[in-house]
Protein backbone atom coordinates (compact mmCIF):
# COMPACT_ATOMS: atom_id res chain seq x y z
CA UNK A 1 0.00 0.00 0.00
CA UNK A 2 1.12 3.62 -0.50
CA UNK A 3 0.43 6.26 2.39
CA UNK A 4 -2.13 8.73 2.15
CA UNK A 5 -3.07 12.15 3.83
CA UNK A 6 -6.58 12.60 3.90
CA UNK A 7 -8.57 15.85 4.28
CA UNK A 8 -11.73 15.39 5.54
CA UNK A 9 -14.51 17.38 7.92
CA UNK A 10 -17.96 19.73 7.34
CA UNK A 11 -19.00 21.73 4.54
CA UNK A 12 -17.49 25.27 4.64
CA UNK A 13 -14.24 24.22 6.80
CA UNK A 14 -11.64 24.91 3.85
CA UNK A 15 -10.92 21.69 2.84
CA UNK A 16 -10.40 22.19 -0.67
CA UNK A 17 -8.06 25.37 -0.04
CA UNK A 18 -5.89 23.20 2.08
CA UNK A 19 -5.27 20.32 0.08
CA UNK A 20 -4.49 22.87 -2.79
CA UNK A 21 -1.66 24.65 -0.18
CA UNK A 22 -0.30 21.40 0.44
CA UNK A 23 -0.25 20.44 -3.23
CA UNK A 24 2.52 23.51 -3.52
CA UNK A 25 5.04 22.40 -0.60
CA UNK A 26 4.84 18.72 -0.76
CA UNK A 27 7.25 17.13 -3.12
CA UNK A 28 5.36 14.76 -5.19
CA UNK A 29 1.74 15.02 -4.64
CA UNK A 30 -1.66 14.78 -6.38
CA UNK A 31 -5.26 15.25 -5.42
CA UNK A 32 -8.01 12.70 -4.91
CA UNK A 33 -11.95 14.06 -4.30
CA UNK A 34 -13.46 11.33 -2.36
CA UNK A 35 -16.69 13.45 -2.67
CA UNK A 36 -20.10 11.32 -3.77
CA UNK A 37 -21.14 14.50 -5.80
CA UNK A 38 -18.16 15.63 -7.25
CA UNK A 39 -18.11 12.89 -9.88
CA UNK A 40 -21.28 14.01 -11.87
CA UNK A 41 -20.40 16.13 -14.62
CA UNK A 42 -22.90 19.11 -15.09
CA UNK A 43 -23.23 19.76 -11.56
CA UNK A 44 -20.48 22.41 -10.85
CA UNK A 45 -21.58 25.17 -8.77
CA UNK A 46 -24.19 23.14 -6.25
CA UNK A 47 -21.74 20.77 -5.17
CA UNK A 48 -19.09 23.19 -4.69
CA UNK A 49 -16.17 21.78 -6.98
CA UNK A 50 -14.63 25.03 -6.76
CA UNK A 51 -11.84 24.07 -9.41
CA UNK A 52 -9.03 25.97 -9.04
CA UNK A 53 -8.90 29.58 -11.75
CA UNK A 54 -6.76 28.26 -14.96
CA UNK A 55 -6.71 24.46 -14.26
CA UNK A 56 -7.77 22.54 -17.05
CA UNK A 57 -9.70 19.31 -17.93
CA UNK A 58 -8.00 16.27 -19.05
CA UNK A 59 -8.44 12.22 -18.51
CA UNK A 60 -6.16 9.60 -18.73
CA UNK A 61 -7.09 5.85 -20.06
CA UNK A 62 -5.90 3.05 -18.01
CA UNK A 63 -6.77 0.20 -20.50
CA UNK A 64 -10.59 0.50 -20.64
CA UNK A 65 -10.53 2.57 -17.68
CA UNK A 66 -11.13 6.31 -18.06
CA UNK A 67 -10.56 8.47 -15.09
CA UNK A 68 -10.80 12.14 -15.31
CA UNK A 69 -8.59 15.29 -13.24
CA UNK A 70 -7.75 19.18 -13.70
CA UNK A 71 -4.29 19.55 -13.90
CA UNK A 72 -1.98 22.60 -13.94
CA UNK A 73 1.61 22.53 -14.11
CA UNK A 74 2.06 21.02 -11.12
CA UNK A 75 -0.24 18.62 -9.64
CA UNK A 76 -3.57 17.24 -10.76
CA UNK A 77 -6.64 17.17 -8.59
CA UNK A 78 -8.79 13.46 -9.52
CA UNK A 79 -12.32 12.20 -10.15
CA UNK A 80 -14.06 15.69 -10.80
CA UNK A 81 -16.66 14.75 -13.74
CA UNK A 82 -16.46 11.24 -14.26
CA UNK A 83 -19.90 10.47 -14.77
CA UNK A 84 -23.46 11.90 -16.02
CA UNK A 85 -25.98 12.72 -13.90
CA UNK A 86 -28.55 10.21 -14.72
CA UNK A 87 -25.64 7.69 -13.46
CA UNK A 88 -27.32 5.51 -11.01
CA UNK A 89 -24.84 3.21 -10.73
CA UNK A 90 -21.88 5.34 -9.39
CA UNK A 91 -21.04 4.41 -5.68
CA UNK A 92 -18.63 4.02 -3.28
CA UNK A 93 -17.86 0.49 -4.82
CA UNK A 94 -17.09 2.85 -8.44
CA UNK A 95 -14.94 4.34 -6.55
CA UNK A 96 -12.83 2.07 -4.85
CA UNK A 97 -12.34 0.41 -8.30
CA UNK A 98 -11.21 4.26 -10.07
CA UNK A 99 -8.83 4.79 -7.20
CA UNK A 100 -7.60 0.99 -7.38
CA UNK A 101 -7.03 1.65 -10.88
CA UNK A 102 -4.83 5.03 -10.37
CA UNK A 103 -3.12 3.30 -7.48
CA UNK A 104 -1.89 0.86 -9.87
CA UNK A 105 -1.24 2.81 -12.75
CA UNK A 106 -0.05 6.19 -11.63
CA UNK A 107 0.83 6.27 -7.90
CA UNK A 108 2.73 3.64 -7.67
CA UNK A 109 4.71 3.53 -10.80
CA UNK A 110 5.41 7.03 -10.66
CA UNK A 111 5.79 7.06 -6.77
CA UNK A 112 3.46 9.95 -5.32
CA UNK A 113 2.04 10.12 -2.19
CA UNK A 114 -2.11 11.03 -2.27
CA UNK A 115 -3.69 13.84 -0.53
CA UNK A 116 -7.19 12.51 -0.74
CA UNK A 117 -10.14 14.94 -0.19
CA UNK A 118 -13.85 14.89 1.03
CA UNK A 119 -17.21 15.38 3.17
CA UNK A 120 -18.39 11.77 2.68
CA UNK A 121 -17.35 9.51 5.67
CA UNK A 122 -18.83 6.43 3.67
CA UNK A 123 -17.21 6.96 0.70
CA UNK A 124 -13.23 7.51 2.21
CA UNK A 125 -14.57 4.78 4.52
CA UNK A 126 -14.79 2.78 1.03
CA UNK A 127 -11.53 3.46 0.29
CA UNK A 128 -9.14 3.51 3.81
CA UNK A 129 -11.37 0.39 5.23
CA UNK A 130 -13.35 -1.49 3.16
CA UNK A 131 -16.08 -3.97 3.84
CA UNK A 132 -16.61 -7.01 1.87
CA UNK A 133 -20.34 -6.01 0.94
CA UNK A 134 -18.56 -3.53 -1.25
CA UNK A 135 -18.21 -6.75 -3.83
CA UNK A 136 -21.69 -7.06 -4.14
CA UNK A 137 -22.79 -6.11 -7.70
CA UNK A 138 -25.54 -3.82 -8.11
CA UNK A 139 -28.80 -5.43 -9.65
CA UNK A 140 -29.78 -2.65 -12.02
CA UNK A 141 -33.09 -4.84 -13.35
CA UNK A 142 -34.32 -5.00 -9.56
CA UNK A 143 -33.45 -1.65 -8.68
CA UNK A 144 -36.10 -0.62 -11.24
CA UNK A 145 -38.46 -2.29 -9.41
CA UNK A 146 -37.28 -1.43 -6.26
CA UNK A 147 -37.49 2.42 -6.72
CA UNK A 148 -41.14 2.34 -6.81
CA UNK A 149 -41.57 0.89 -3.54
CA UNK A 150 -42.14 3.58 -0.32
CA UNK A 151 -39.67 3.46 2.27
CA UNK A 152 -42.21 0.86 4.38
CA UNK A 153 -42.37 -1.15 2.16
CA UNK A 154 -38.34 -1.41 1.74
CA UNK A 155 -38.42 -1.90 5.20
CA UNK A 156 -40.60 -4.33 5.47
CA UNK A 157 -38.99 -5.90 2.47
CA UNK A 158 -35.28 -5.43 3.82
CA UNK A 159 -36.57 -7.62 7.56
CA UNK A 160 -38.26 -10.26 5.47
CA UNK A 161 -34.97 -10.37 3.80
CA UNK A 162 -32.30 -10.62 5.92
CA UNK A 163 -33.23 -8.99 9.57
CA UNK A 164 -29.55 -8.90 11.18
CA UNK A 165 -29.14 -6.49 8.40
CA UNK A 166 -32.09 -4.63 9.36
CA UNK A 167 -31.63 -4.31 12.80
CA UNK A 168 -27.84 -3.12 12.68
CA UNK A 169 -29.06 -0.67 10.58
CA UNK A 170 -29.34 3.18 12.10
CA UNK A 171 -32.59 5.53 11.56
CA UNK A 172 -30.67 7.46 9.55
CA UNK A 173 -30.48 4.36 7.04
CA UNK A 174 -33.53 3.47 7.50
CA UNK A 175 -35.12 6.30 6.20
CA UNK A 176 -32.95 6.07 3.42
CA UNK A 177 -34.59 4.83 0.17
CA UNK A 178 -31.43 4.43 -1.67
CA UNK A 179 -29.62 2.63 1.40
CA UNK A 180 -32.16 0.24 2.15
CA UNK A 181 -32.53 -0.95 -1.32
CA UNK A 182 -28.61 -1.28 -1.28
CA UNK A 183 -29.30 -3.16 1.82
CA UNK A 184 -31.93 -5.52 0.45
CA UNK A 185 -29.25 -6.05 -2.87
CA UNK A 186 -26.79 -7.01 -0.07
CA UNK A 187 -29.14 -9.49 1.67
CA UNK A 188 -30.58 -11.04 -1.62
CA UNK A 189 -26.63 -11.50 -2.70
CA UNK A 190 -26.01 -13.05 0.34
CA UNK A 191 -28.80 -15.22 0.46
CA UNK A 192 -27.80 -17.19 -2.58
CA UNK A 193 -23.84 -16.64 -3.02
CA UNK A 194 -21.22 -18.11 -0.55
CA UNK A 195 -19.52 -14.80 1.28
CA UNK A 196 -17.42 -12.79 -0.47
CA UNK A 197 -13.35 -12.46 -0.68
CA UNK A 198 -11.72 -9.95 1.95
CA UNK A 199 -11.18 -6.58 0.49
CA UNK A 200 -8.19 -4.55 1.26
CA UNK A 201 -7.37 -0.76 1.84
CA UNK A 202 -5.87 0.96 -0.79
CA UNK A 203 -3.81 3.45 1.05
CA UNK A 204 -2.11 3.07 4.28
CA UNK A 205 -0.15 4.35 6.60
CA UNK A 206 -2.98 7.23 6.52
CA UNK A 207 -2.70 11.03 8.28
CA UNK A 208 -5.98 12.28 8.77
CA UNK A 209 -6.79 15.44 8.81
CA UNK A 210 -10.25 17.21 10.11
CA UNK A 211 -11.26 20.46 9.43
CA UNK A 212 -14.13 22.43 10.95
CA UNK A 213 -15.85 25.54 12.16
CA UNK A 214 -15.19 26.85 15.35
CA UNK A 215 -18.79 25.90 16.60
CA UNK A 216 -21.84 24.92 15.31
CA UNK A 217 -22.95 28.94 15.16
CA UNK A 218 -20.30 29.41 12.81
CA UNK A 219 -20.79 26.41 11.01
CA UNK A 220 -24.15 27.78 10.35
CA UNK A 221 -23.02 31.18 9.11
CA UNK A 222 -20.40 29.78 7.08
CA UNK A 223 -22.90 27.49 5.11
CA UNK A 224 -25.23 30.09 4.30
CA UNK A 225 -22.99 32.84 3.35
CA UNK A 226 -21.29 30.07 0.98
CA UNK A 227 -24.99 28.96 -0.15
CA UNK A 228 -25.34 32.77 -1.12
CA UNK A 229 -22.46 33.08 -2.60
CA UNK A 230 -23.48 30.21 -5.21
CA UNK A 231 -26.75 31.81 -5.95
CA UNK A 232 -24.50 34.60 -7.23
CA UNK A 233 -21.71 32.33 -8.90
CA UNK A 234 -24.78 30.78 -11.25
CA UNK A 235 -26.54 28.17 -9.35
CA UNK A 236 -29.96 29.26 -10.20
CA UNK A 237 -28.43 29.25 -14.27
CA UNK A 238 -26.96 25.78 -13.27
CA UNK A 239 -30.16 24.39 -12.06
CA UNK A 240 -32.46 25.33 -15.41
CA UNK A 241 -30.06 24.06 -17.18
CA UNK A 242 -29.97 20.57 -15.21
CA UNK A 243 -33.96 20.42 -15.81
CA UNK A 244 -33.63 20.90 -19.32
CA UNK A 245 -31.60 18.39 -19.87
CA UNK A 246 -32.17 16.01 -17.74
CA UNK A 247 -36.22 15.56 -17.26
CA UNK A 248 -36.39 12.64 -14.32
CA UNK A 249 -34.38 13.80 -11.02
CA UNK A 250 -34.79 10.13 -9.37
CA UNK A 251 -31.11 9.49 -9.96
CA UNK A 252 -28.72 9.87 -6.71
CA UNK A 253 -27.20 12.77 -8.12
CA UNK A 254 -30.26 15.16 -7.49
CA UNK A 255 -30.39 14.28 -3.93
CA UNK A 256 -27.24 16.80 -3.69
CA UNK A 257 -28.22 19.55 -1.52
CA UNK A 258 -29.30 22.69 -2.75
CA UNK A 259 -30.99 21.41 -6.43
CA UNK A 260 -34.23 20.56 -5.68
CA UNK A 261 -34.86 23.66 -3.07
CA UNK A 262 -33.57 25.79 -6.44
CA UNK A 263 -35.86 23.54 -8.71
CA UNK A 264 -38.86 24.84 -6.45
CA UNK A 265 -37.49 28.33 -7.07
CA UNK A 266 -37.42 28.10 -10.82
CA UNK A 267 -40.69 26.75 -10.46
CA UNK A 268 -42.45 29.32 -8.28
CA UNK A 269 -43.03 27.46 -5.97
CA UNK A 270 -41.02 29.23 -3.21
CA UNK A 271 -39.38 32.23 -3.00
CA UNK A 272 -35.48 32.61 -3.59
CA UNK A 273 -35.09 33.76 0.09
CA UNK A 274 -37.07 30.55 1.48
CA UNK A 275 -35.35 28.25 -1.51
CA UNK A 276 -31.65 29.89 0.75
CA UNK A 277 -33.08 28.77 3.91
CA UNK A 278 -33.96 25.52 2.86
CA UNK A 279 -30.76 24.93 1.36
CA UNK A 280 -29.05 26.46 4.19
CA UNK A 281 -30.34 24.02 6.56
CA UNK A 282 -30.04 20.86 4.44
CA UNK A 283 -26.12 21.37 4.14
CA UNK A 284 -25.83 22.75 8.56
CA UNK A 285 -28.32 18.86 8.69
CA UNK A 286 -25.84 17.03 6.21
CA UNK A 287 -22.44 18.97 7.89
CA UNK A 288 -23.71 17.69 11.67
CA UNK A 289 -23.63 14.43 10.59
CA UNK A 290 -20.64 14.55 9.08
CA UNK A 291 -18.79 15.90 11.89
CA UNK A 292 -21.08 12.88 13.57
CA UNK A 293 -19.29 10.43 11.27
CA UNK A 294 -15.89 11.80 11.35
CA UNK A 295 -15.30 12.09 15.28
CA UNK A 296 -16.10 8.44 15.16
CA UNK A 297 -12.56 8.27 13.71
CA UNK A 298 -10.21 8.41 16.85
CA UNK A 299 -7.23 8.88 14.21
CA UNK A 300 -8.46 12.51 12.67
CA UNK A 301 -6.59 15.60 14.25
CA UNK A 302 -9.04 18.29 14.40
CA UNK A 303 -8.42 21.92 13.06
CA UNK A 304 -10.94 24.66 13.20
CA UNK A 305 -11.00 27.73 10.78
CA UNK A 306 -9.64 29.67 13.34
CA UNK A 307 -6.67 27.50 13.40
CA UNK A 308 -6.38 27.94 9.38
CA UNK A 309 -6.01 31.66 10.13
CA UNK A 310 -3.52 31.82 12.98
CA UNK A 311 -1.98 28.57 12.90
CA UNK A 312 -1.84 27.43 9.39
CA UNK A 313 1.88 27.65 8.57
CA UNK A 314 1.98 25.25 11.73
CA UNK A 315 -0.62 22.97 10.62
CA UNK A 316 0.79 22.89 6.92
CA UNK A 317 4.39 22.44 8.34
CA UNK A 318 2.82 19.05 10.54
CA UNK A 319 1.38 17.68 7.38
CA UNK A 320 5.07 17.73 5.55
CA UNK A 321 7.06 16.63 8.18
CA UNK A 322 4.81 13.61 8.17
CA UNK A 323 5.14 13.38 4.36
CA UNK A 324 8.25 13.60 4.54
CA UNK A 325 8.44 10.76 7.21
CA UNK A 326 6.74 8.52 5.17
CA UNK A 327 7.54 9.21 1.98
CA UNK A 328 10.55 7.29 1.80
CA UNK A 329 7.71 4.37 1.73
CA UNK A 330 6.57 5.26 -2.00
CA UNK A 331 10.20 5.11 -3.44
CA UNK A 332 10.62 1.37 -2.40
């Protein structure tokens, strides 16, 4: 395995500029998004990309494998647009496979250390530990089926179907279309197919880095004034142009905070102001559970945005002295 830094945390907490300030001191580096969103091409602004001014778009083929980055001269930054929107079968599983791929093919021939980057617990989860479920195919025939059944009924279905599963799952899950009928795919796999192979981490030794607000008042502030802020970068723009082109919004990729409250703008339904607040709260909802998820994680060392403004030569300087620790590792 090669080591990894990892960047992870709320909404709003800087992660992005970070990992681009350590892309300039450390050595030999490149970027990873471990983000669910970030893959969907098309959706830019909402699920706050924010690619770097004068980085361009390129992809690189890995056999049959095509994995796209930005690049400038001196680092690239990973698995921004690799899919369209009406994707439904992109998951954490897709991306365990992309990232085995450029472990293989790029890290580790050309020796560079990852600084991988993201809000989703589940999917660097995927990637640092995985679980064997993550094997487990997805059954795109029953899925059809399965989206037209009401969360009670994929309850109902999921304890009929395997109830261990069911009852180690958490009311967050639960309520969950999209997880429980991952759940029920797991349990109807299992059912008929002996257990699958042990699945190993890509990346390891890992330093993980968490990055948040200084409370959850701040938090707060920080996610609407950046919610604001993409109203004015184009979001509303972004948006029509989503719904023109893409008519059904039952894929994953329109469950991203902030679309559908701007759909019911566009639509008249709300008003812009009420469309903010909505979206406001969604992301402070999503960015408590993250921190929920993340603190979970005895390994992270927590910074706050206050310690990005006083202390950040400090907390850039720890993050290269481990590099440079361990990057002796990559050059074996």
């Amino acid at each position: 395995m090669i080591p990894a830094i990892v960047i992870c945390g709320t909404t709003a907490s800087g992660k992005t500029d970070l990992a681009l300030q350590l892309a300039e001191v450390l050595s030999k580096t490149t970027l990873i998004s471990a983000d669910s969103r970030h893959v969907y091409k098309n959706m830019t602004i909402g699920t706050g990309k924010d690619i770097p001014k004068g980085w361009e778009q390129n992809a690189a083929v890995f056999g049959s494998i095509y994995l796209t980055y930005y690049a400038n001269k001196n680092t690239r930054l990973w698995l921004y647009d690799m899919t369209d929107p009406s994707d439904s079968t992109w998951s954490v599983q897709s991306l365990y496979a992309a990232c085995d791929v450029l472990s293989q093919n790029y890290l580790i021939p050309k020796k560079i250390m990852p600084v991988i980057v993201g809000g989703d617990g589940f999917y660097i989860r995927g990637l640092l530990e995985p679980y064997e479920s993550m094997q487990i195919p997805p059954d795109t025939e029953w899925r059809t089926h399965a989206e037209k059944l009401s969360v009670q009924e994929l309850q109902t279905l999921l304890q009929s179907e395997n109830s261990v599963i069911f009852d180690n799952s958490n009311m967050s899950d639960r309520k969950n279309p999209r997880r429980l009928i991952r759940a029920i795919e797991r349990a109807r796999y299992l059912r008929t197919h002996e257990h699958t192979k042990t699945i190993q981490p890509l990346f390891g030794p890992v330093l993980y880095i968490g990055l948040t607000c200084s409370s959850l008042t701040e938090l707060q502030s920080a996610i609407e004034q950046r919610v604001r802020q993409r109203i004015t970068q184009g979001m509303v723009e972004e948006t029509t142009a989503l719904m023109a082109k893409y008519p059904d919004w039952s894929a994953p990729a329109f469950t991203a905070t902030g679309y559908r409250e701007v759909r019911a703008y566009i639509e008249k339904k709300i008003s812009l102001e009420d469309a903010i607040a909505q979206w406001t709260l969604r992301e402070f909802q999503y960015a408590k559970r993250q921190l929920t998820w993340f603190r979970k994680n005895k390994n992270v060392r927590w910074f706050t945005t206050d310690d990005l403004k006083h202390k950040n030569t400090a907390i850039v300087e720890m993050v290269k002295n481990w590099y440079d620790e361990h990057y002796a590792a990559t050059q074996s």
